[in-house]
Protein backbone atom coordinates (compact mmCIF):
# COMPACT_ATOMS: atom_id res chain seq x y z
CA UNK A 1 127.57 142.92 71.35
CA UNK A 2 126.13 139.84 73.14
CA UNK A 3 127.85 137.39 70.89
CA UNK A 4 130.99 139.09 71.37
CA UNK A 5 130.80 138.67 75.10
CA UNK A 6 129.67 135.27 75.14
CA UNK A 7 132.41 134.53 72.15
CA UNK A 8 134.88 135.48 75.26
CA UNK A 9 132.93 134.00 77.66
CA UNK A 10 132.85 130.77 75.58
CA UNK A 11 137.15 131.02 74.73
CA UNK A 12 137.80 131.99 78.99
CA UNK A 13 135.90 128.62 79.22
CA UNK A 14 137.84 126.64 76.71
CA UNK A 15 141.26 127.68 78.12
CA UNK A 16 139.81 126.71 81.22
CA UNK A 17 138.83 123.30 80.30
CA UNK A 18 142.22 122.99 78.70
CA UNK A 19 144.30 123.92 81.98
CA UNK A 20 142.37 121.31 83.96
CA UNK A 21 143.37 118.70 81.07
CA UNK A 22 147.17 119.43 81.17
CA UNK A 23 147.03 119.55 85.08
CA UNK A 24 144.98 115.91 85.25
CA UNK A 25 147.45 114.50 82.64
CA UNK A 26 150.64 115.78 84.65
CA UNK A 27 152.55 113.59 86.81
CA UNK A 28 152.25 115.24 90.40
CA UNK A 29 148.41 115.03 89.86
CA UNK A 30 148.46 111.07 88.88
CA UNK A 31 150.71 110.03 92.01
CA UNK A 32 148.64 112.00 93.84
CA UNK A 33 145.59 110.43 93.28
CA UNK A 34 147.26 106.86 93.73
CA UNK A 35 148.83 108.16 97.19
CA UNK A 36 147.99 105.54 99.44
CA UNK A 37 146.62 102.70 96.75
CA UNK A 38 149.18 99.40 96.73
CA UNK A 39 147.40 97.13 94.63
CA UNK A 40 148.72 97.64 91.36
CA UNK A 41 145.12 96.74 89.58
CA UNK A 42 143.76 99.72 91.25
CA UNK A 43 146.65 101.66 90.82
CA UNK A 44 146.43 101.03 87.22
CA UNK A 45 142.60 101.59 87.12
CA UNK A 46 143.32 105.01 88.71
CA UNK A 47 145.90 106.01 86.53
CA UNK A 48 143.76 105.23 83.56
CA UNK A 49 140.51 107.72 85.17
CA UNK A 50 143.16 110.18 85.39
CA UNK A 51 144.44 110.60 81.75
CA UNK A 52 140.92 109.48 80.90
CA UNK A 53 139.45 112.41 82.26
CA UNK A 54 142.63 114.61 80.73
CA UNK A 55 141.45 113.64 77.29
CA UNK A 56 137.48 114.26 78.41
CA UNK A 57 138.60 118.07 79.31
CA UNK A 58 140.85 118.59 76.61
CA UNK A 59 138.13 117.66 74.00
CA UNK A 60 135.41 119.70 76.10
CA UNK A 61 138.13 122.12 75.77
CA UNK A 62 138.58 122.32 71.89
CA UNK A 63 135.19 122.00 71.52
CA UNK A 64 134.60 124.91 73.65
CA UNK A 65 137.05 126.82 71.59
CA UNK A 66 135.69 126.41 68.42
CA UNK A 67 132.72 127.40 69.44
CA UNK A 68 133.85 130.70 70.70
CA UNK A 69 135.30 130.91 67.48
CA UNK A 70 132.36 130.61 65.71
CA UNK A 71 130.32 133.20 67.63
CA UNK A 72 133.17 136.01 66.56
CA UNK A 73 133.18 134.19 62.82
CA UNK A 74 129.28 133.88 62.52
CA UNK A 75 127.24 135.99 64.73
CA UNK A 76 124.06 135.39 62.96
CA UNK A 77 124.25 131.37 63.79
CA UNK A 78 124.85 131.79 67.69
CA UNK A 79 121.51 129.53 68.57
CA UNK A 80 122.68 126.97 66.36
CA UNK A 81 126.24 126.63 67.46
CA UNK A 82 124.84 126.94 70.91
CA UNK A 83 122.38 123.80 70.08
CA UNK A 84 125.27 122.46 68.52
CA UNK A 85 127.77 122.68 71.24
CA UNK A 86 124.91 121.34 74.34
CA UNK A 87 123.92 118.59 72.08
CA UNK A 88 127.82 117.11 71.29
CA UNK A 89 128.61 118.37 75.06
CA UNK A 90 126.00 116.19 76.12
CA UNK A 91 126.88 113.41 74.08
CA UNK A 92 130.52 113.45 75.09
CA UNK A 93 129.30 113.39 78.61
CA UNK A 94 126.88 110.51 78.64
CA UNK A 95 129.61 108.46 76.76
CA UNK A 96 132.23 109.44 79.10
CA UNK A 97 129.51 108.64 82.46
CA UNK A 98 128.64 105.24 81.09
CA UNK A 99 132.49 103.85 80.04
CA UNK A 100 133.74 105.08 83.89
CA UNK A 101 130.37 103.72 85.87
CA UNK A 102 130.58 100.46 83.77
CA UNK A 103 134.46 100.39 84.44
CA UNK A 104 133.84 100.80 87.93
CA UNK A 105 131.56 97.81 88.44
C-alpha cells in the first residue's frame, strides 16, 4: 500500500514539475520576466534562465515520472529507485546551480 501511495505521490509530482516547465517556456512568462530590462545582453541572458530553467523542470519532471512508474512496476526496489532518483536529482541540481551562478558572474 505505501508504494502505491507514494507511486501517486511521486506521478502528482512529476505532472507538477512538468506544468511549471511548459508555463516557464511559454511566451507571456518570458516577456514577463524581461518587463522592464532594455539592454538587449540582459534581455538575452534572461531569456536564456527562462527556457533554461523550462528544460531543468521538464527533466526533473520525467525523471519524477519514471520513478513513479517504477514504484507501481517494482514495489520490492522502492529504496533503490528512491536512492536512485535523490542521487540523479541531486546531480541535476548541482549542475544546473553551478552553470547559472557561473553565468551570472
Amino acid at each position: 500500500m505505501k508504494e502505491i501511495i507514494l507511486g501517486i505521490v511521486f506521478i502528482i509530482g512529476a505532472v507538477s514539475f512538468i506544468l511549471a516547465a511548459v508555463y516557464f517556456k511559454s511566451e507571456k512568462y518570458l516577456n514577463a520576466l524581461c518587463d522592464g530590462i532594455y539592454d538587449e545582453k540582459q534581455k538575452k541572458a534572461k531569456i536564456l534562465f527562462g527556457k533554461a530553467t523550462s528544460w531543468f523542470s521538464m527533466a526533473i519532471g520525467c525523471l519524477t515520472l519514471v520513478s513513479g512508474i517504477l514504484f507501481f512496476v517494482f514495489p520490492e526496489m522502492k529504496y533503490s529507485i528512491a536512492l536512485f532518483y535523490i542521487i540523479v536529482f541531486s546531480i541535476m541540481v548541482m549542475v544546473y546551480m553551478t552553470v547559472f551562478c557561473k553565468k551570472t558572474k
